[in-house]
C-alpha atoms as a PDB file:
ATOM      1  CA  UNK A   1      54.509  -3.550  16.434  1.00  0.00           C
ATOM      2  CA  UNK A   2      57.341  -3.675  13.586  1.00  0.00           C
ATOM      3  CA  UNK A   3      57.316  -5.521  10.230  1.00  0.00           C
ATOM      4  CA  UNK A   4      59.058  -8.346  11.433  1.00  0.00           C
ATOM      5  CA  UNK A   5      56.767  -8.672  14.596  1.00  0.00           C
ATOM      6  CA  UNK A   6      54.039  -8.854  12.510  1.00  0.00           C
ATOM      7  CA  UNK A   7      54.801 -11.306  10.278  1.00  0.00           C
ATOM      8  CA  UNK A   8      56.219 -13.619  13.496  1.00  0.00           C
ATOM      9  CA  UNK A   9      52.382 -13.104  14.346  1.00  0.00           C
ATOM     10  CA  UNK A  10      50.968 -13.846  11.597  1.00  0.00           C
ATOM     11  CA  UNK A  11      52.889 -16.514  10.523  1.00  0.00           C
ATOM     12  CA  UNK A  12      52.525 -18.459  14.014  1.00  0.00           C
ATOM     13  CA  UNK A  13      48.475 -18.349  13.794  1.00  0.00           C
ATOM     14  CA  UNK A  14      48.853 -19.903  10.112  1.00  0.00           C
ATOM     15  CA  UNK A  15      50.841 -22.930  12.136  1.00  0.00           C
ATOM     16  CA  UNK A  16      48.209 -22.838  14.714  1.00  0.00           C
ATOM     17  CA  UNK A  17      45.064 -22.663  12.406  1.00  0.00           C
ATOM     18  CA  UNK A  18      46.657 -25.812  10.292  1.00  0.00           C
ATOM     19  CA  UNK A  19      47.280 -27.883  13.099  1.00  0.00           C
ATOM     20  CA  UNK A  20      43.393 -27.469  14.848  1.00  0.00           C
ATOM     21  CA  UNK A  21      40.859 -26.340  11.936  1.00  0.00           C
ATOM     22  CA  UNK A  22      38.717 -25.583  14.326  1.00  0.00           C
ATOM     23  CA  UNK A  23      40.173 -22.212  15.472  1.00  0.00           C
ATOM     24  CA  UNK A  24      39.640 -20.663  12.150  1.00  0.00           C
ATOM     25  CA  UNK A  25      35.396 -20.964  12.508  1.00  0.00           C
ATOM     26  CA  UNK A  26      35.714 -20.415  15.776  1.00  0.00           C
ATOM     27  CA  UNK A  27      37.517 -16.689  15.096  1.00  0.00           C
ATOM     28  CA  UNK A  28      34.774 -16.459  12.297  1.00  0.00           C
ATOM     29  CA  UNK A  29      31.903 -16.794  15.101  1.00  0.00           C
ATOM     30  CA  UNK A  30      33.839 -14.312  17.455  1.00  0.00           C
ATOM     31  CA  UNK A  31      33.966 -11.641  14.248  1.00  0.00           C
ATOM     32  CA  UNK A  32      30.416 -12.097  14.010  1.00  0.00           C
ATOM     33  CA  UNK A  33      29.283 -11.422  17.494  1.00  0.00           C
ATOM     34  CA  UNK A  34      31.658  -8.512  17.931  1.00  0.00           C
ATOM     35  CA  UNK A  35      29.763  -7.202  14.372  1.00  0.00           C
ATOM     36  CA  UNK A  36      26.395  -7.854  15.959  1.00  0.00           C
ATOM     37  CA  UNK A  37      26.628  -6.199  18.847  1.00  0.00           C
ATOM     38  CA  UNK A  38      28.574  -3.030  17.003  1.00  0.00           C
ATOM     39  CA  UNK A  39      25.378  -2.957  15.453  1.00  0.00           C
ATOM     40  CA  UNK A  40      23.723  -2.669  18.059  1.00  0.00           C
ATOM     41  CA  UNK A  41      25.602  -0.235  20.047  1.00  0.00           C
ATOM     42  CA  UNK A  42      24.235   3.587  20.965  1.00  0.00           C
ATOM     43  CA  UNK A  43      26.839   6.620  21.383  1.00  0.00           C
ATOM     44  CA  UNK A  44      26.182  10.098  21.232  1.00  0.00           C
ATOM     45  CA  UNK A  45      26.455   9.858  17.213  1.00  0.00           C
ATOM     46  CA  UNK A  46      23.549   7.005  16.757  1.00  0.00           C
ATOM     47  CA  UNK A  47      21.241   7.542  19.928  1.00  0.00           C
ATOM     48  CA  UNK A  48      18.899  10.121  17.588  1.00  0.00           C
ATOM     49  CA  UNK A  49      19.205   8.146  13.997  1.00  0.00           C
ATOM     50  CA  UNK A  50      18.063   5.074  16.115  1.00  0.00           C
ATOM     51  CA  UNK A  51      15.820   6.860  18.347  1.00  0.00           C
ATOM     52  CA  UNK A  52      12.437   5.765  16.689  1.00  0.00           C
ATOM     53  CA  UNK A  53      13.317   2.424  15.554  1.00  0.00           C
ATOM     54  CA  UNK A  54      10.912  -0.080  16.917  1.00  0.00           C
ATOM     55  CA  UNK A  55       9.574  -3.822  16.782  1.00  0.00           C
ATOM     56  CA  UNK A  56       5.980  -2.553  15.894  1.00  0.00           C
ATOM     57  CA  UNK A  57       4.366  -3.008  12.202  1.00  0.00           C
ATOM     58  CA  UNK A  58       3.996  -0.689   9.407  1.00  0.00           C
ATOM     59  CA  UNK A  59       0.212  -0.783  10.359  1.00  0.00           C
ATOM     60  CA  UNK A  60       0.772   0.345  14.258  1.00  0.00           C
ATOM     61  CA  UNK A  61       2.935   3.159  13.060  1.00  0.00           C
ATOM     62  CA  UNK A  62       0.313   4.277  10.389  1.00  0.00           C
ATOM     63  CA  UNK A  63      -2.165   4.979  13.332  1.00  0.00           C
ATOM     64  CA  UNK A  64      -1.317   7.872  14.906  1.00  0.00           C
ATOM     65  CA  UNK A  65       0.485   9.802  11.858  1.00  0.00           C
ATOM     66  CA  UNK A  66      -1.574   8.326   8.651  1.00  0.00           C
ATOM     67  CA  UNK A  67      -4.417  11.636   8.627  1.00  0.00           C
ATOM     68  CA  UNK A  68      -1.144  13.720   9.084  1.00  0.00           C
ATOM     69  CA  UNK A  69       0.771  12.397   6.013  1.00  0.00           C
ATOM     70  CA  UNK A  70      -2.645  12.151   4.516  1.00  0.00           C
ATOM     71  CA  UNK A  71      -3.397  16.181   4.621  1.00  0.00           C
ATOM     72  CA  UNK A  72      -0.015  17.275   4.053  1.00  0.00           C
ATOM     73  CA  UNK A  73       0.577  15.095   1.110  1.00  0.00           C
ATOM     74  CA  UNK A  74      -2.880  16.428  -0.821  1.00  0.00           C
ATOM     75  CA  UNK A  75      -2.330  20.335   0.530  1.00  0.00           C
ATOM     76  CA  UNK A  76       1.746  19.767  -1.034  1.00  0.00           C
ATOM     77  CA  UNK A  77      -0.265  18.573  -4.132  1.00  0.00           C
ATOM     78  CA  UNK A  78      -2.536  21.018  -4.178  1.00  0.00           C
ATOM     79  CA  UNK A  79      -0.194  23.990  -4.008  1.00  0.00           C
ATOM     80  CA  UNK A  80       3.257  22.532  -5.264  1.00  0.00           C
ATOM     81  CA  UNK A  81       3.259  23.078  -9.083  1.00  0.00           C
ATOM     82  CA  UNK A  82       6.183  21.084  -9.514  1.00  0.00           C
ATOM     83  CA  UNK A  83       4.425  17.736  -7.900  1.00  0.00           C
ATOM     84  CA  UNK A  84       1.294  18.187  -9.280  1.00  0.00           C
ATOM     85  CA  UNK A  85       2.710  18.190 -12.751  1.00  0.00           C
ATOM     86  CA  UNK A  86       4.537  14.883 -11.459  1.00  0.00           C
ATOM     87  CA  UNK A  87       1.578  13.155 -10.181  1.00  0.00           C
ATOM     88  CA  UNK A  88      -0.678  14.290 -13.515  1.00  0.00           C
ATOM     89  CA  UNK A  89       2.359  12.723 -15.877  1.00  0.00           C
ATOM     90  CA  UNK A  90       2.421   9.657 -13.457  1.00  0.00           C
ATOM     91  CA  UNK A  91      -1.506   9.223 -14.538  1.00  0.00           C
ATOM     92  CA  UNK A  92      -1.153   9.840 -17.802  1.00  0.00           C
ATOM     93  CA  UNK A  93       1.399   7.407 -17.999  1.00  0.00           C
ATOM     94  CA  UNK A  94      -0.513   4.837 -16.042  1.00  0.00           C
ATOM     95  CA  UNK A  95      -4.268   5.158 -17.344  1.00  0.00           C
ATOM     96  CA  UNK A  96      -3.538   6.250 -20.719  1.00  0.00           C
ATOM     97  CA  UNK A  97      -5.784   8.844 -22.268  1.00  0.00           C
ATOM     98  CA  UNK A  98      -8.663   7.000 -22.851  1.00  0.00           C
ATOM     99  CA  UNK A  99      -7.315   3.912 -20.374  1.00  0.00           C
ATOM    100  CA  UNK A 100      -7.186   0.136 -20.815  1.00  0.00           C
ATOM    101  CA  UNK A 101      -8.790  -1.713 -24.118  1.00  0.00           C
ATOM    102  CA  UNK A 102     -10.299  -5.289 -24.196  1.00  0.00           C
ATOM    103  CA  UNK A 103      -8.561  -6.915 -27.584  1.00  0.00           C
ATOM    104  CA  UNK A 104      -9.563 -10.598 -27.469  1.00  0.00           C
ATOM    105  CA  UNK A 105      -7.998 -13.644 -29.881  1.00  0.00           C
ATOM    106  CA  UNK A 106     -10.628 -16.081 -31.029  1.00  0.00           C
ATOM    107  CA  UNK A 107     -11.535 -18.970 -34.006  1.00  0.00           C
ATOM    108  CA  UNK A 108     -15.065 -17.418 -33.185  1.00  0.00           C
ATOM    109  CA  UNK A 109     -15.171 -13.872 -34.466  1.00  0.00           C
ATOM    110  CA  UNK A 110     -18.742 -13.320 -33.613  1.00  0.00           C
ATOM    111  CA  UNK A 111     -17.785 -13.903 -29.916  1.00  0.00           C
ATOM    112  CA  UNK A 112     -14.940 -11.406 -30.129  1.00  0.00           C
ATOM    113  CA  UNK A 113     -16.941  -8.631 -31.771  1.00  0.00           C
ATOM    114  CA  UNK A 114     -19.956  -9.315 -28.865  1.00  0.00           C
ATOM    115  CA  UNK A 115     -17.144  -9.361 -26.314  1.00  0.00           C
ATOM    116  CA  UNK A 116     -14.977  -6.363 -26.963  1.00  0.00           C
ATOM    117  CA  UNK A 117     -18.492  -4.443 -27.850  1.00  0.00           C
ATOM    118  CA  UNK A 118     -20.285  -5.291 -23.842  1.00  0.00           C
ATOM    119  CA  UNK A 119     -16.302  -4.414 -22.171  1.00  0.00           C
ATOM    120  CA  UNK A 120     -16.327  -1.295 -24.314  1.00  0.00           C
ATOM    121  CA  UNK A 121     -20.252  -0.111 -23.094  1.00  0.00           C
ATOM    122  CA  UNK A 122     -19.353  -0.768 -19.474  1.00  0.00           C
ATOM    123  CA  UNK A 123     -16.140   0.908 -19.513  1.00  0.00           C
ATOM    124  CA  UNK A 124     -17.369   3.705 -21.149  1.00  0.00           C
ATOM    125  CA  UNK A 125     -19.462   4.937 -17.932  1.00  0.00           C
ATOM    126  CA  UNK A 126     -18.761   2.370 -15.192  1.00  0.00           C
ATOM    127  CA  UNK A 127     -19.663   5.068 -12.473  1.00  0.00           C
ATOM    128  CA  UNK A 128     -22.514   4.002 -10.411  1.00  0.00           C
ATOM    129  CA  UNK A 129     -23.209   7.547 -10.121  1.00  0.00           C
ATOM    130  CA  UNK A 130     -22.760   8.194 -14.147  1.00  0.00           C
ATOM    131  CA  UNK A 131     -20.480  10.875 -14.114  1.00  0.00           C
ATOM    132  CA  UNK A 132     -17.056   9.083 -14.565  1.00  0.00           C
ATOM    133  CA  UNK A 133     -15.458   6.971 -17.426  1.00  0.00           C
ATOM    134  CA  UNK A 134     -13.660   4.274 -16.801  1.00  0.00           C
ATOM    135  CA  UNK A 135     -10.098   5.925 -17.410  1.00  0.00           C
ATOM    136  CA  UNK A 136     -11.468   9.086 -15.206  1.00  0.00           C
ATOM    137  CA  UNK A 137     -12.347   6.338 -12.531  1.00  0.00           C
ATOM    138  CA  UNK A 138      -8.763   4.519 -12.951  1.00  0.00           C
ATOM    139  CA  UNK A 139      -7.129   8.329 -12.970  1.00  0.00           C
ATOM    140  CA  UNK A 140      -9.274   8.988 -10.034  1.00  0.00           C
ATOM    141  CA  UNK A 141      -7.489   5.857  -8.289  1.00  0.00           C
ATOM    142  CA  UNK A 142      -3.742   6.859  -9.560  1.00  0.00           C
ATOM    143  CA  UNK A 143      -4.239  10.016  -7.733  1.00  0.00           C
ATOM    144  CA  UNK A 144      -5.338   8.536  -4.377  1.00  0.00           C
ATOM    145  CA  UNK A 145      -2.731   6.368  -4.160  1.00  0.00           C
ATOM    146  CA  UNK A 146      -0.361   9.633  -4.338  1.00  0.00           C
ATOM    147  CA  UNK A 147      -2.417  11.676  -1.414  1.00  0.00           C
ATOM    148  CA  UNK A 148      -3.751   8.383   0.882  1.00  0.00           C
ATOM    149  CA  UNK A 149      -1.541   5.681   0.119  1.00  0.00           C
ATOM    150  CA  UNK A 150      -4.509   3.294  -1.364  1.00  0.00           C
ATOM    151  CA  UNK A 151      -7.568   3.623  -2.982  1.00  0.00           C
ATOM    152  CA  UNK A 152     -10.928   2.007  -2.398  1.00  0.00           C
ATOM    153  CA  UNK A 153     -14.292   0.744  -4.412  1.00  0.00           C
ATOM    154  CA  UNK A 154     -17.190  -1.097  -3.737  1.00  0.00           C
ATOM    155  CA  UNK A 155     -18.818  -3.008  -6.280  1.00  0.00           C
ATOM    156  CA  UNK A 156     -22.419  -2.825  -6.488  1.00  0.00           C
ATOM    157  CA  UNK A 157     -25.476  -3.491  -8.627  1.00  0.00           C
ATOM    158  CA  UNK A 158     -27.381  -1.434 -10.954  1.00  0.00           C
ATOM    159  CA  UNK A 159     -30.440  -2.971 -12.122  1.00  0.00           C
ATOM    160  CA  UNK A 160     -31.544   0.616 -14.000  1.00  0.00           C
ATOM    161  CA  UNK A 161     -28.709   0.591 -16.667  1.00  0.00           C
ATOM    162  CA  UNK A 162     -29.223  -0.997 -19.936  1.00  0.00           C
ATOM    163  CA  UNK A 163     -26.563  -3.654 -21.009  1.00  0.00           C
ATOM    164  CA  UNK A 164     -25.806  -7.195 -20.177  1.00  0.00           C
ATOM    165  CA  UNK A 165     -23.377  -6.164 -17.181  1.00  0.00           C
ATOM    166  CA  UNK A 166     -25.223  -4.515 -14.298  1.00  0.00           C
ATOM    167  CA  UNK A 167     -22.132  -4.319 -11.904  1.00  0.00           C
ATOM    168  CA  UNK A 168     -20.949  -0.921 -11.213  1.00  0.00           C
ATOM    169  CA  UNK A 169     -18.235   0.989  -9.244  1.00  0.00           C
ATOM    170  CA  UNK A 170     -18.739   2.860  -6.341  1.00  0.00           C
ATOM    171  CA  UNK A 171     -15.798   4.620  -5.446  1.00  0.00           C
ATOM    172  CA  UNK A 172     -15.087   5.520  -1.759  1.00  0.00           C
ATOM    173  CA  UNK A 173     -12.264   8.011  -0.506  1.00  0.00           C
ATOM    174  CA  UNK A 174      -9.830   5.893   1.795  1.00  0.00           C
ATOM    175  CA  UNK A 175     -10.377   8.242   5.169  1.00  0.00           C
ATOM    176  CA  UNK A 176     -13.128   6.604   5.822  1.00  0.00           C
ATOM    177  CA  UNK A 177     -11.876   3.588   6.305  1.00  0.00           C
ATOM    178  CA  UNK A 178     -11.488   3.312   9.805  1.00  0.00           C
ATOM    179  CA  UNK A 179     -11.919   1.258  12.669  1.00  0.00           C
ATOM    180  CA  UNK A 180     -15.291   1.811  14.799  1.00  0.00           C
ATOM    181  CA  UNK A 181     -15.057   2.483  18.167  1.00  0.00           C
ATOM    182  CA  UNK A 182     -14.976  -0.579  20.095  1.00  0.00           C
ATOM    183  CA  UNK A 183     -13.825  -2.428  17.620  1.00  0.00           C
ATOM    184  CA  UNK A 184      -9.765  -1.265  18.065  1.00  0.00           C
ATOM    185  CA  UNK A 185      -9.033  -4.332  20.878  1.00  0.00           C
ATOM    186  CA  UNK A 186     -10.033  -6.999  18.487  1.00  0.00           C
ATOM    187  CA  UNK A 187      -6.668  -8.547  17.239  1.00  0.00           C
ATOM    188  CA  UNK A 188      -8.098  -9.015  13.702  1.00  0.00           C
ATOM    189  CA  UNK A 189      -9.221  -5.535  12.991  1.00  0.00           C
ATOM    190  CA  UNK A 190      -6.665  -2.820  11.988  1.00  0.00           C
ATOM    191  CA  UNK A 191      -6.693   0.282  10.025  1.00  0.00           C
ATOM    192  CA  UNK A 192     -10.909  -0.416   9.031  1.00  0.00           C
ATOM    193  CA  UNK A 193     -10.258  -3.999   7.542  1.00  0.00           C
ATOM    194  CA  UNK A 194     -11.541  -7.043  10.044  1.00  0.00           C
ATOM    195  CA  UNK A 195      -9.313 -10.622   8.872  1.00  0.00           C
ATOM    196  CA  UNK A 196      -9.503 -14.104   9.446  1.00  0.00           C
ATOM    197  CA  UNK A 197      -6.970 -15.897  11.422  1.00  0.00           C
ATOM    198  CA  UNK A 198      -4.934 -16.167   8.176  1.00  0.00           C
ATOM    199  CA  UNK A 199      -5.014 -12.356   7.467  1.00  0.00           C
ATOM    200  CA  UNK A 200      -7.511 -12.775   4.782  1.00  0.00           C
ATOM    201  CA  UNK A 201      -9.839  -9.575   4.756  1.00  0.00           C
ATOM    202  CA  UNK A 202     -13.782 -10.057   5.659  1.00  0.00           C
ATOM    203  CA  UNK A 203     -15.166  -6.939   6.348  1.00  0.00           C
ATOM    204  CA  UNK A 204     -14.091  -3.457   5.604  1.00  0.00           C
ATOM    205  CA  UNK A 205     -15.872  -0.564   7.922  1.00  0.00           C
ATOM    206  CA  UNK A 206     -16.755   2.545   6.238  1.00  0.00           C
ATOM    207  CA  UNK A 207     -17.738   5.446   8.186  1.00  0.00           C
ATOM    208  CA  UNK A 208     -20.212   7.709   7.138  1.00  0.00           C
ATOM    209  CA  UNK A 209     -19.412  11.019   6.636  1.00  0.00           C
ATOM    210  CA  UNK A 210     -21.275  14.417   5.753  1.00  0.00           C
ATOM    211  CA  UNK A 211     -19.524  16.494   3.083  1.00  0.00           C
ATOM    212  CA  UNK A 212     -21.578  19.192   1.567  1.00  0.00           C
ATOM    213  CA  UNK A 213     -21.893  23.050   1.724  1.00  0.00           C
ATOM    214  CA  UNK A 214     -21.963  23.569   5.558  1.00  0.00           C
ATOM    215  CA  UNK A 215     -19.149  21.827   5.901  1.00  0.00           C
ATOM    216  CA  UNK A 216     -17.163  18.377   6.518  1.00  0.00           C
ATOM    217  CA  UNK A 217     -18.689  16.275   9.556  1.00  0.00           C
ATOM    218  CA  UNK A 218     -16.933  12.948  10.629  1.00  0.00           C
ATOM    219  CA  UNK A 219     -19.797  10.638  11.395  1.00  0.00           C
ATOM    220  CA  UNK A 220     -20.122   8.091  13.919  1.00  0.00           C
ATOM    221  CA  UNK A 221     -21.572   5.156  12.175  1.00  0.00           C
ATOM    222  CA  UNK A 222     -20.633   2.931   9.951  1.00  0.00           C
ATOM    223  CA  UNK A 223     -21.232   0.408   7.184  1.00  0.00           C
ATOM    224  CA  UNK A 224     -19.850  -2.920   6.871  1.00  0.00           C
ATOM    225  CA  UNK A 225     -18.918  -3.907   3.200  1.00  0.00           C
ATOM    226  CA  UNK A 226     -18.373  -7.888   2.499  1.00  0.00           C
ATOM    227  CA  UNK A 227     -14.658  -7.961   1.436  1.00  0.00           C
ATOM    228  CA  UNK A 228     -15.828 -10.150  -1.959  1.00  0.00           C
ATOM    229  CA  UNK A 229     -17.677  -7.027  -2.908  1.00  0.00           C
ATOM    230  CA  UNK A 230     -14.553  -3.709  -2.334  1.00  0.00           C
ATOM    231  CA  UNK A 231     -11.688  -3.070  -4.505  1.00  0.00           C
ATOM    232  CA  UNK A 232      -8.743  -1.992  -2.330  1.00  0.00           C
ATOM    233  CA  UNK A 233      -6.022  -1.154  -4.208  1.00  0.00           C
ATOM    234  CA  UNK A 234      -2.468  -0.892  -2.220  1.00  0.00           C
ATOM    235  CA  UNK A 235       1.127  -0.967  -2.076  1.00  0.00           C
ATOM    236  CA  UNK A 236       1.332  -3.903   0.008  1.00  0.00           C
ATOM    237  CA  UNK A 237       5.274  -3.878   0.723  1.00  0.00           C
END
């Protein structure tokens, strides 16, 4: 088609779209079907870049492949200088060296000096077990979220330590958090965590395992932990 042909063309829909509006939206709606469906077309250049799309959720994905990405991620950690150094800088940025401080603004200095004083004794060993600080506890955390995605606590209490908070952290490595067997066909249990009908976690199931010299054993049973009392840190996007 020549210059002059187009312009003829071109020039007769501008006389057509003036005198019924209505063409121009409907050529808008055409544009945007032909789009969709383009979109939605498979050819020999698409078929294996769509292949694996789905409809399913993040969490139905995770089941099968989360202990995969979960041992390759630690073992690339583990033996991948470069990363390593990444994750530890990540921390260190994050946590801090000695991690977060309590710095309270009050007319009552008396209650800022008590305050600061019971945050600074709890943080200072808020390991159930007393071995970890707080900021080793918090570094602890960073670093899970790197090899499992998340990272879990359960808060419990300590009637043995001195000081006016008995509360203490017991921290609990993400694999087992899992769903007992059983349990999968309920529609409000996934990935460990039971919800309400609004998706509101009530119970987190945490298998109990046998780590020690002989070897790692998966166990069978299981403990149920009251959502109000676990810490589960994720990305949630």
């Amino acid at each position: 088609m020549n210059w002059f042909a187009k312009t003829a063309k071109r020039t007769a829909l501008a006389i057509a779209d003036r005198l019924d509006p209505r063409r121009i939206e409907l050529r808008k709606e055409m544009l945007a079907a032909v789009r969709a469906w383009s979109g939605a077309n498979d050819n020999r250049l698409t078929k294996n870049h769509w292949g694996a799309a789905g409809a399913s959720s993040v969490n139905h994905d995770l089941l099968t492949d989360l202990n995969t990405l979960r041992n390759r991620i630690r073992y690339e950690r583990q033996n991948n200088g470069w990363l390593a150094g990444m994750v530890n800088s990540y921390v260190l940025d994050v946590v801090g060296p000695a991690g977060p401080a309590l710095h309270l603004v009050s007319a009552n200095k008396g209650w800022v000096v008590m305050a600061e004083k019971i945050w600074r004794d709890w943080f200072d060993l808020p390991d159930v077990n007393r071995q970890l600080t707080g900021a080793e506890v918090l570094a602890q955390d960073e670093v899970m979220q790197w090899d499992c995605g998340e990272s879990l606590s359960q808060l419990v209490s300590d009637p043995t330590v001195s000081g006016a908070v008995k509360t203490r952290l017991l921290t609990i490595h993400p694999r087992r958090l899992q769903t007992p067997f059983g349990q999968s066909a309920q529609r409000t249990v996934t990935l460990g965590v039971k919800r309400d009908e609004r998706g509101r976690p009530q119970i987190y199931y945490v298998r109990e395992d046998t780590d020690n010299e002989l070897g790692f054993l998966v166990g069978t049973n299981y403990v149920e932990l009251s959502a109000d009392n676990v810490v589960h840190d994720f990305d949630a996007s």
